[in-house]
N, C-alpha and C. Protein backbone atom coordinates (compact mmCIF):
# COMPACT_ATOMS: atom_id res chain seq x y z
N UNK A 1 0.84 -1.19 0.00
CA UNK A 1 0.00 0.00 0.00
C UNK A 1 0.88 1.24 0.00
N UNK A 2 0.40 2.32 -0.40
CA UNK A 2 1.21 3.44 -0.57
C UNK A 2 0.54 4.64 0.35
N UNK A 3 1.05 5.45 1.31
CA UNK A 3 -0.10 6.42 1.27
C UNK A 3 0.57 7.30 1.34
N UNK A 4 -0.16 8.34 1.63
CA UNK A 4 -0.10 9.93 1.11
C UNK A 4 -0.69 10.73 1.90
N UNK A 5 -0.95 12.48 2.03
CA UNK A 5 -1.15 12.81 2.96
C UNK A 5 -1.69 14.88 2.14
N UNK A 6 -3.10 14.45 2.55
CA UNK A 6 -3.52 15.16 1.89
C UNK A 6 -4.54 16.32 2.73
N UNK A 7 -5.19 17.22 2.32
CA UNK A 7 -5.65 18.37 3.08
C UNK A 7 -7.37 17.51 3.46
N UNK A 8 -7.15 18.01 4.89
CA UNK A 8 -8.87 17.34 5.34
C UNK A 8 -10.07 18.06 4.98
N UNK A 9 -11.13 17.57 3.90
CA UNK A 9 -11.94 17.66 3.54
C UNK A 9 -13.24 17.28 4.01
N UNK A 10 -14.01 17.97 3.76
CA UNK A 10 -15.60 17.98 4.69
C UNK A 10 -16.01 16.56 5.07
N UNK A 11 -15.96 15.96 4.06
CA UNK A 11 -16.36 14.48 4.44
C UNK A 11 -15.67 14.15 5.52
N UNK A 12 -14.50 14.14 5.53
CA UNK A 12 -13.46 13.49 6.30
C UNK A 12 -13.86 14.71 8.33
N UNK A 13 -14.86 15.38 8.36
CA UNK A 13 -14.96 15.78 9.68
C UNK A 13 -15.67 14.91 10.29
N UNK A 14 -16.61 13.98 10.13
CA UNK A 14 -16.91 12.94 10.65
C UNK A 14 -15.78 11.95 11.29
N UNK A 15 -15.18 11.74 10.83
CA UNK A 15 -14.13 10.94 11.34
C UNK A 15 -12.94 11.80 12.18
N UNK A 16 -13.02 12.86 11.98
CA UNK A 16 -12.02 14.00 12.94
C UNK A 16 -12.67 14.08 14.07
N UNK A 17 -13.74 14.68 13.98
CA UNK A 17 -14.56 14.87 15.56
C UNK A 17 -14.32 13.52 16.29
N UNK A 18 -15.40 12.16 15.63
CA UNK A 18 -15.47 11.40 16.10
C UNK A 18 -14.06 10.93 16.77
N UNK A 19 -13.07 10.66 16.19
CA UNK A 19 -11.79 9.91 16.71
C UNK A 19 -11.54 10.92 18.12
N UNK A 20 -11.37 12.39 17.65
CA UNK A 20 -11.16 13.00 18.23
C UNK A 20 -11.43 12.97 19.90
N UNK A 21 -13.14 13.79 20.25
CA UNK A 21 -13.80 13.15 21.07
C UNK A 21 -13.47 11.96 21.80
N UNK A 22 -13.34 10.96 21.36
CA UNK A 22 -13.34 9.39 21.69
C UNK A 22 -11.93 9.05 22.43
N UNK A 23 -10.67 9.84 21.67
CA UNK A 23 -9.56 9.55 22.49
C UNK A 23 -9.31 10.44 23.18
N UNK A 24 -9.78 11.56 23.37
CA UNK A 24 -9.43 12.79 24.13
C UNK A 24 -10.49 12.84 25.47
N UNK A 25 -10.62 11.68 25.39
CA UNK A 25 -11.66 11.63 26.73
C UNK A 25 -11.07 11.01 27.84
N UNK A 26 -10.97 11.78 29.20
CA UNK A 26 -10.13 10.86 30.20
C UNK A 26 -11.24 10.22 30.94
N UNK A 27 -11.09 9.17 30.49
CA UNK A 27 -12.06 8.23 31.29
C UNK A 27 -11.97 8.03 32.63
N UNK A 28 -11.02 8.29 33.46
CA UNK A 28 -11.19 8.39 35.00
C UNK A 28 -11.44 9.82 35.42
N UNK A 29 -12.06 10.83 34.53
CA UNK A 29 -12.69 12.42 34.64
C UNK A 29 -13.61 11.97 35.03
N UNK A 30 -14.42 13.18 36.11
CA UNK A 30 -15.72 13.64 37.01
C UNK A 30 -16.41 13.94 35.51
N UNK A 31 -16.08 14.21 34.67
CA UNK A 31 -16.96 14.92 33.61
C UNK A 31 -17.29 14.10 32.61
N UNK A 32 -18.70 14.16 32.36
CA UNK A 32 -19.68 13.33 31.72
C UNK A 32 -19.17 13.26 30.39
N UNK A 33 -19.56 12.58 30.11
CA UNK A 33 -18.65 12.17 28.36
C UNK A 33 -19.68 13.06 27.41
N UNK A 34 -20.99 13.30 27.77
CA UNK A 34 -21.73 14.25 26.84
C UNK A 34 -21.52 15.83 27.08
N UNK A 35 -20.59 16.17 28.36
CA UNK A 35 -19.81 17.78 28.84
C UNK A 35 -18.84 17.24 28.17
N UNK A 36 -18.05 16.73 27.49
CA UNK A 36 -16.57 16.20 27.77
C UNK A 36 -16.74 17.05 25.96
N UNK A 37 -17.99 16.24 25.38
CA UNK A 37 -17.86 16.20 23.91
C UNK A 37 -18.67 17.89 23.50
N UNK A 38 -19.46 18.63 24.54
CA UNK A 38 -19.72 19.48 24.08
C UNK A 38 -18.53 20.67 24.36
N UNK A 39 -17.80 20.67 25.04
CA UNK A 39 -16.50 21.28 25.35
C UNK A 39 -15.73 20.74 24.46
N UNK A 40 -15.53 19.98 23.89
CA UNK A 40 -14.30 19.63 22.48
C UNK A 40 -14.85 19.69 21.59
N UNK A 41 -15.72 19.46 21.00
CA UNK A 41 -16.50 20.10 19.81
C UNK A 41 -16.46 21.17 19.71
N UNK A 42 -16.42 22.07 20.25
CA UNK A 42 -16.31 23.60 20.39
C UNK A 42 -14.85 24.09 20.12
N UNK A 43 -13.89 23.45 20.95
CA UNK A 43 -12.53 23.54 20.71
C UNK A 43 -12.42 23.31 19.67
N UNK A 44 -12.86 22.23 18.96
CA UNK A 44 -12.47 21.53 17.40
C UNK A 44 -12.17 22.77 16.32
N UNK A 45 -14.10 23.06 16.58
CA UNK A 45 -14.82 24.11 15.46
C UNK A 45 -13.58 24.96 15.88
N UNK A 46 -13.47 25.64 16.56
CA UNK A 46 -12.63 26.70 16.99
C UNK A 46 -10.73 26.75 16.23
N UNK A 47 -10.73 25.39 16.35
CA UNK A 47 -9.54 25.19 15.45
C UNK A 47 -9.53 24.82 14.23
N UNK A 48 -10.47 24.44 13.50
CA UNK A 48 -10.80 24.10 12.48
C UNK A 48 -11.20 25.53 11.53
N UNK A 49 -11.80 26.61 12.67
CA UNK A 49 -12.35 28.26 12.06
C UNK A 49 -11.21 28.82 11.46
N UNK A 50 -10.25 28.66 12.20
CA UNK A 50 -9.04 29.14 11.95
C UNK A 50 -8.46 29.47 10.38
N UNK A 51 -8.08 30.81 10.16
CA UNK A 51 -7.46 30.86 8.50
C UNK A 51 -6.10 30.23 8.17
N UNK A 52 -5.29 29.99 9.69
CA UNK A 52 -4.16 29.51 9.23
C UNK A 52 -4.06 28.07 9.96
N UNK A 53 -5.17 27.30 9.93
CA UNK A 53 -5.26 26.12 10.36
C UNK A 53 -4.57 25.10 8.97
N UNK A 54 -4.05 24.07 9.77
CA UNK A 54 -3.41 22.77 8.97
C UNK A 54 -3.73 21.61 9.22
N UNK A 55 -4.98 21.48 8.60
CA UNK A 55 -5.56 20.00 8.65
C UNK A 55 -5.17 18.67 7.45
N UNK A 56 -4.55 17.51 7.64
CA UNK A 56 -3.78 17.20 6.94
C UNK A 56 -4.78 15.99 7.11
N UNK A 57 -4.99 14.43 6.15
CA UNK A 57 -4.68 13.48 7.18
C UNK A 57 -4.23 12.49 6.04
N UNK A 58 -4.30 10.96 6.23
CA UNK A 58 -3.19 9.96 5.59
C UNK A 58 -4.36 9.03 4.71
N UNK A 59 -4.15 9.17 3.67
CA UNK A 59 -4.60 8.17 3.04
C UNK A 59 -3.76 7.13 2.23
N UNK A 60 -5.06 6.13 1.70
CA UNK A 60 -4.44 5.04 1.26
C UNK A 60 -4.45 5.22 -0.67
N UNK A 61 -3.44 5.13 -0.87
CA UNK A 61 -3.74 5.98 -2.84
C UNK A 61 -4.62 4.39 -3.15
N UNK A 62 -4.96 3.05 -2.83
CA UNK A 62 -5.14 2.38 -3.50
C UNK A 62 -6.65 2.06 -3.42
N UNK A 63 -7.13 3.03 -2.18
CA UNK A 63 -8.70 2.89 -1.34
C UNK A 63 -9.01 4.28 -0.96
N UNK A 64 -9.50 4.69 -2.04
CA UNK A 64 -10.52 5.82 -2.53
C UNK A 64 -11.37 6.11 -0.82
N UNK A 65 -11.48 7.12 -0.01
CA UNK A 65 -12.04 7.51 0.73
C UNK A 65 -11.57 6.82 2.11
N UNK A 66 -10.38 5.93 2.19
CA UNK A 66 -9.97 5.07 3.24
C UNK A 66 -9.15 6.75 4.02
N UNK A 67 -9.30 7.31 5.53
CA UNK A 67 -8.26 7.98 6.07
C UNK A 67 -7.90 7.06 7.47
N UNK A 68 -6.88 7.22 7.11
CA UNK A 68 -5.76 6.33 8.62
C UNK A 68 -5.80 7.40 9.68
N UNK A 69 -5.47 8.60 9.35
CA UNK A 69 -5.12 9.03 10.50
C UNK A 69 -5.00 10.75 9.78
N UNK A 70 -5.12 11.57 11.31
CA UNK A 70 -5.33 13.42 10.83
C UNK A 70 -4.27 13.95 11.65
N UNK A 71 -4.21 14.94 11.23
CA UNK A 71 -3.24 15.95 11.77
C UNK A 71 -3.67 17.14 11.79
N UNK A 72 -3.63 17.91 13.10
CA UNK A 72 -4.54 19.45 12.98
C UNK A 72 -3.30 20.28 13.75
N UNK A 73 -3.17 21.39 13.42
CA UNK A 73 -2.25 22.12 13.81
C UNK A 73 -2.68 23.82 12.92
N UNK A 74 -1.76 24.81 13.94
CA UNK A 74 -2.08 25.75 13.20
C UNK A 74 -0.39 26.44 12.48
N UNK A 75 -0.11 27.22 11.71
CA UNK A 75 1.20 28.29 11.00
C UNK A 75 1.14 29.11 12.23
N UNK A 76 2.37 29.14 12.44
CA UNK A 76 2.87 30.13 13.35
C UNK A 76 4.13 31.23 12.09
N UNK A 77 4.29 32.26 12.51
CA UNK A 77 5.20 33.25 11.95
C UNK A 77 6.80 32.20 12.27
N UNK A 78 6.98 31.90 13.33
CA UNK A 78 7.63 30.93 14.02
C UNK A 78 8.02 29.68 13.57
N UNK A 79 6.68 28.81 13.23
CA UNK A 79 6.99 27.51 12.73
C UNK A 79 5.44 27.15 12.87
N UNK A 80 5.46 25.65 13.47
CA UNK A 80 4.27 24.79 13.44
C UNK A 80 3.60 24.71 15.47
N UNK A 81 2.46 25.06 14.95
CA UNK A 81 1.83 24.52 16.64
C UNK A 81 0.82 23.20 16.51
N UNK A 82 1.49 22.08 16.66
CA UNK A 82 0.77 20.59 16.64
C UNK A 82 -0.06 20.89 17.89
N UNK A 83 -1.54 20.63 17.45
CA UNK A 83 -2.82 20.78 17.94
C UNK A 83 -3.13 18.77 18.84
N UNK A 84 -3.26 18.30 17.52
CA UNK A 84 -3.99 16.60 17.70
C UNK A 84 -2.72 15.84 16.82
N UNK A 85 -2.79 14.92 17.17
CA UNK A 85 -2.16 13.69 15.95
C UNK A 85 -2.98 12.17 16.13
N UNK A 86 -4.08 12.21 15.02
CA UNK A 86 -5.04 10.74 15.45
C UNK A 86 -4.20 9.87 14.59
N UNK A 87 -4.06 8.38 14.73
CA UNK A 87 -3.70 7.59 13.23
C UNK A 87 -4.40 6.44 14.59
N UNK A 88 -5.57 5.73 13.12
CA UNK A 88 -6.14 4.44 13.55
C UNK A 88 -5.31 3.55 14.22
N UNK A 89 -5.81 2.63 15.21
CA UNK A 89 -4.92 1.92 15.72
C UNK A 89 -3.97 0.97 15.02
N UNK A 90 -4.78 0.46 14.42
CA UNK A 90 -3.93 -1.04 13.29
C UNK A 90 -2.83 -0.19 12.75
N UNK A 91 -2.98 0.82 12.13
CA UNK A 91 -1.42 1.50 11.73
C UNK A 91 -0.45 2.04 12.36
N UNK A 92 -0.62 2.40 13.96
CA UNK A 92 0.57 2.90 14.66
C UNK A 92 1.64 2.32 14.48
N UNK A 93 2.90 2.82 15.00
CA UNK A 93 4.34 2.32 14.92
C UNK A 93 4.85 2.15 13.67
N UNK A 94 3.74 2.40 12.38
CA UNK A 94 4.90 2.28 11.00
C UNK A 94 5.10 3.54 10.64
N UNK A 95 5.44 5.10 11.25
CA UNK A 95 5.80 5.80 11.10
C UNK A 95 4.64 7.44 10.61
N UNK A 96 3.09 6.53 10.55
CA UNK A 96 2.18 7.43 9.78
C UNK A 96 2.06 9.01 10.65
N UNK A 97 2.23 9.00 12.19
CA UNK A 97 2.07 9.87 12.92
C UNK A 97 3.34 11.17 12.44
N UNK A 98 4.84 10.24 12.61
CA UNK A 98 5.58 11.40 11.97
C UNK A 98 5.85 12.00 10.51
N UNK A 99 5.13 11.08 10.07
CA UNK A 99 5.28 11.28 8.14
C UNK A 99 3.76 12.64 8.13
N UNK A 100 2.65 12.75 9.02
CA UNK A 100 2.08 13.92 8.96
C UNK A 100 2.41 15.17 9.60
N UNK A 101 3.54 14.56 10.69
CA UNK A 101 3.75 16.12 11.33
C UNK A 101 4.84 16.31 10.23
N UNK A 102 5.49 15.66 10.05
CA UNK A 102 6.59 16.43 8.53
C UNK A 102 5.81 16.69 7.43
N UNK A 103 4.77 16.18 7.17
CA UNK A 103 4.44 17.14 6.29
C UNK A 103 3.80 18.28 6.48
N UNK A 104 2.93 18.12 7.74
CA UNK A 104 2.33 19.59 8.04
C UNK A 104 3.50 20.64 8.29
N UNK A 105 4.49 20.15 8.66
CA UNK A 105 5.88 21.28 9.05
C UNK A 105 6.61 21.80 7.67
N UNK A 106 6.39 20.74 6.70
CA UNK A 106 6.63 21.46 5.30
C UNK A 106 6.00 22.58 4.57
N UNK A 107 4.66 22.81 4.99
CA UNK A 107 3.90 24.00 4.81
C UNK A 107 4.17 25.27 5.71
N UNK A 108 4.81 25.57 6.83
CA UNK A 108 4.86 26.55 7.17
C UNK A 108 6.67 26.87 7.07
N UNK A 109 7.11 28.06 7.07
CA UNK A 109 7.99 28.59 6.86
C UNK A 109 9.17 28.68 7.98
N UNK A 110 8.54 29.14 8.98
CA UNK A 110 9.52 28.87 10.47
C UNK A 110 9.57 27.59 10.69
N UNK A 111 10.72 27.05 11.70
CA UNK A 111 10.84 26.03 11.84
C UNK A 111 10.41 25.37 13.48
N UNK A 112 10.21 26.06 13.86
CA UNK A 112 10.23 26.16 15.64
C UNK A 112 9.16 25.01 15.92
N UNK A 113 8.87 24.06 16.69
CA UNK A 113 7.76 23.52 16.93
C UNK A 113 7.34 23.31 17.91
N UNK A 114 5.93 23.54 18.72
CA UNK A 114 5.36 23.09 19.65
C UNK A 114 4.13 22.56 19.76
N UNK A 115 3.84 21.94 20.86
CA UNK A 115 2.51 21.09 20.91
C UNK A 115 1.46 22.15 21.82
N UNK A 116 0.23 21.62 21.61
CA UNK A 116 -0.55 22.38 22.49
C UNK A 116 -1.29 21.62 23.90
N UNK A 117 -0.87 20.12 23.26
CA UNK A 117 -1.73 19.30 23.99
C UNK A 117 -0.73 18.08 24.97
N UNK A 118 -0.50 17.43 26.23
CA UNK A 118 0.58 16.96 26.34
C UNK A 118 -0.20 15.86 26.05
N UNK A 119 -1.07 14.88 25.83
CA UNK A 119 -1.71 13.73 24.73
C UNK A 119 -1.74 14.37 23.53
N UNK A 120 -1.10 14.63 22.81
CA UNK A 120 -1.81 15.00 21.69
C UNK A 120 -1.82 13.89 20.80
N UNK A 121 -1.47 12.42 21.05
CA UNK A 121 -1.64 11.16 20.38
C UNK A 121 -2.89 10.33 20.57
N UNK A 122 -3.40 11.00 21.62
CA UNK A 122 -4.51 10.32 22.78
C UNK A 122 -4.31 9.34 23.61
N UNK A 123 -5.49 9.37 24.80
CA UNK A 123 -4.96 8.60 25.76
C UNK A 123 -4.52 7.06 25.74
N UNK A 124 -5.00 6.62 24.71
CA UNK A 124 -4.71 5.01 24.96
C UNK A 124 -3.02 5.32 24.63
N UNK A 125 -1.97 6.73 23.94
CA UNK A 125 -1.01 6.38 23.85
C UNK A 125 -0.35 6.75 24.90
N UNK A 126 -0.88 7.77 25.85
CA UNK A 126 -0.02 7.92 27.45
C UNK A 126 0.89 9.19 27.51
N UNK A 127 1.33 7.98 28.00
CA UNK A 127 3.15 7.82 28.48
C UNK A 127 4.00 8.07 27.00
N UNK A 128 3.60 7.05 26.22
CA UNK A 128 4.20 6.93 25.01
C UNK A 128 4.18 7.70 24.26
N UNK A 129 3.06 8.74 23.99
CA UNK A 129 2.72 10.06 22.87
C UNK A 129 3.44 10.87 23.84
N UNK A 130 3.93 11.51 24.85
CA UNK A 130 4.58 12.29 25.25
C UNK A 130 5.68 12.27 25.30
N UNK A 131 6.05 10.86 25.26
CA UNK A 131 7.76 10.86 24.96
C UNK A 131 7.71 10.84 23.66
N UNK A 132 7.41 10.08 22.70
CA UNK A 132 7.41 10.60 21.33
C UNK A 132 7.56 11.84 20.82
N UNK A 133 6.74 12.53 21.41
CA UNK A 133 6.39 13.93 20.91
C UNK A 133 7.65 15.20 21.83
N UNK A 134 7.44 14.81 23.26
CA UNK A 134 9.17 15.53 23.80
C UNK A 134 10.70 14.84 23.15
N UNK A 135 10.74 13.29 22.62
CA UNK A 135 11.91 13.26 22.45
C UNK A 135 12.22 13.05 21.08
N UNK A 136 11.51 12.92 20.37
CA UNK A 136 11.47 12.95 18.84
C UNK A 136 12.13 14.30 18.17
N UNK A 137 10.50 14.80 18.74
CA UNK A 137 10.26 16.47 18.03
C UNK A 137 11.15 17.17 19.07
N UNK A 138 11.18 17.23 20.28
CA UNK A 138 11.91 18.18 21.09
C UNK A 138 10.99 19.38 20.84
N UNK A 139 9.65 19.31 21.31
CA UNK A 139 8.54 20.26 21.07
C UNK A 139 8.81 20.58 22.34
N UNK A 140 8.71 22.78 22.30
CA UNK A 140 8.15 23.04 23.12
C UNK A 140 6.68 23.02 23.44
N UNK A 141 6.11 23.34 24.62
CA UNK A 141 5.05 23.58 24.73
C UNK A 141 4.20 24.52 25.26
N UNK A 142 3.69 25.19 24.43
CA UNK A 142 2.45 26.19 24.53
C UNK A 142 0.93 25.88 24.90
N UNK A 143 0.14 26.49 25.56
CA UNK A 143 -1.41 26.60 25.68
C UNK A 143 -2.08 26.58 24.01
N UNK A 144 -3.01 25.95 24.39
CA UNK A 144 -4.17 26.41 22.93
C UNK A 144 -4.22 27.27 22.84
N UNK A 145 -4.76 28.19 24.07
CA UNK A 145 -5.64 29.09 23.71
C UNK A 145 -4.72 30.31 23.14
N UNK A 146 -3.30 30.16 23.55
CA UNK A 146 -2.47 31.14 23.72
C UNK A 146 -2.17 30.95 22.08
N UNK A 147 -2.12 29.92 20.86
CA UNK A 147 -1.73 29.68 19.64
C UNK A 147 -3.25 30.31 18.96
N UNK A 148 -4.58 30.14 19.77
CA UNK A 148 -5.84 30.61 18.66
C UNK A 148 -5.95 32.02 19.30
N UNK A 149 -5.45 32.37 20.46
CA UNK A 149 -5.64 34.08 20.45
C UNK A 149 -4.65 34.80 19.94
N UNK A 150 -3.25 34.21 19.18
CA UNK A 150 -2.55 34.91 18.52
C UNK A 150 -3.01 34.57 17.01
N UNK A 151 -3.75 33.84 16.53
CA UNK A 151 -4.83 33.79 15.40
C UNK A 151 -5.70 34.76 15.65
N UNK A 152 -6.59 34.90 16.13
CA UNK A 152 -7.54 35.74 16.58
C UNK A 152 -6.91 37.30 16.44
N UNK A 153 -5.64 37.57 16.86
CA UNK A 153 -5.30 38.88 17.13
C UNK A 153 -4.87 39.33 15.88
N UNK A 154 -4.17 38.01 15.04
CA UNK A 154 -3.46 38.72 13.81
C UNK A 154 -4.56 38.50 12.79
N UNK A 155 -5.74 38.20 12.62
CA UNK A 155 -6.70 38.07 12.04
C UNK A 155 -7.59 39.80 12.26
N UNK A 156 -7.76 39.66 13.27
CA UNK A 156 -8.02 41.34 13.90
C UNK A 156 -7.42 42.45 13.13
N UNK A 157 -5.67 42.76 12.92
CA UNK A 157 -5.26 43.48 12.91
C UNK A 157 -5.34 43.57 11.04
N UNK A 158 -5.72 42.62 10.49
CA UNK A 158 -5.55 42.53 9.07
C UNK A 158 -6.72 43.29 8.13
């Protein structure tokens, strides 16, 4: 199989939310999984509104509408701010997670990178998406809100 890694399209938000939601839920949280999803749905939209949002995700060139896995992040003047990194389970470990943050990092111009989220692999990956993501990337790390209100501000001033 070959895949590739292409810009996320409307169809493909069904499967963003959903994954999304689903692993970003801490299941030993006080908070109801129907608060859990109306508070990240909101976040989503919110990153998804975005003009300099980078929604990427992985397909298969040989299965027409098949996506493995997304990548959401926004352009910084700076570099890249990695938001989420989903890839279906059956495909982890063959590399699909870093073959989208390199490519989302090929679209922006600075090189600098940080995460917004310390899961940003989701929870079933832990332990493991945080060392990945600190010792791989050597990401710093920033707040969300602090990457969509400097969207927000330079959107303002334009």
């Amino acid at each position: 199989m070959t895949y590739t890694t292409r810009t996320i399209m409307e169809d493909d938000h069904g499967l963003l939310y959903s994954s999304y939601l689903k692993s970003s839920w801490p299941r030993n949280s006080e908070l109801a999984y129907t608060e859990h999803c109306t508070v990240s749905h909101a976040r989503m939209r919110r990153c998804m509104a975005a003009s300099n949002v980078i929604a990427l995700c992985l397909v298969d060139d040989d299965a027409p509408g098949w996506v493995g896995g997304w990548i959401v992040g926004h352009g910084r003047p700076t570099g890249f701010a990695l938001h989420y990194v989903y890839v279906k389970l059956d495909y982890r470990k063959l590399g699909h997670g870093s073959s989208l943050v390199a490519a989302a990092r090929a679209l922006v111009t600075g090189t600098r990178l940080c995460v917004t989220h310390p899961l940003t692999v989701g929870v079933d990956g832990g332990a493991r998406a945080r060392e990945w993501l600190q010792g791989m990337l050597h990401a710093e790390r920033v707040p969300l809100s602090s990457v969509l209100d400097e969207h927000d501000e330079h959107a303002g001033a334009m």
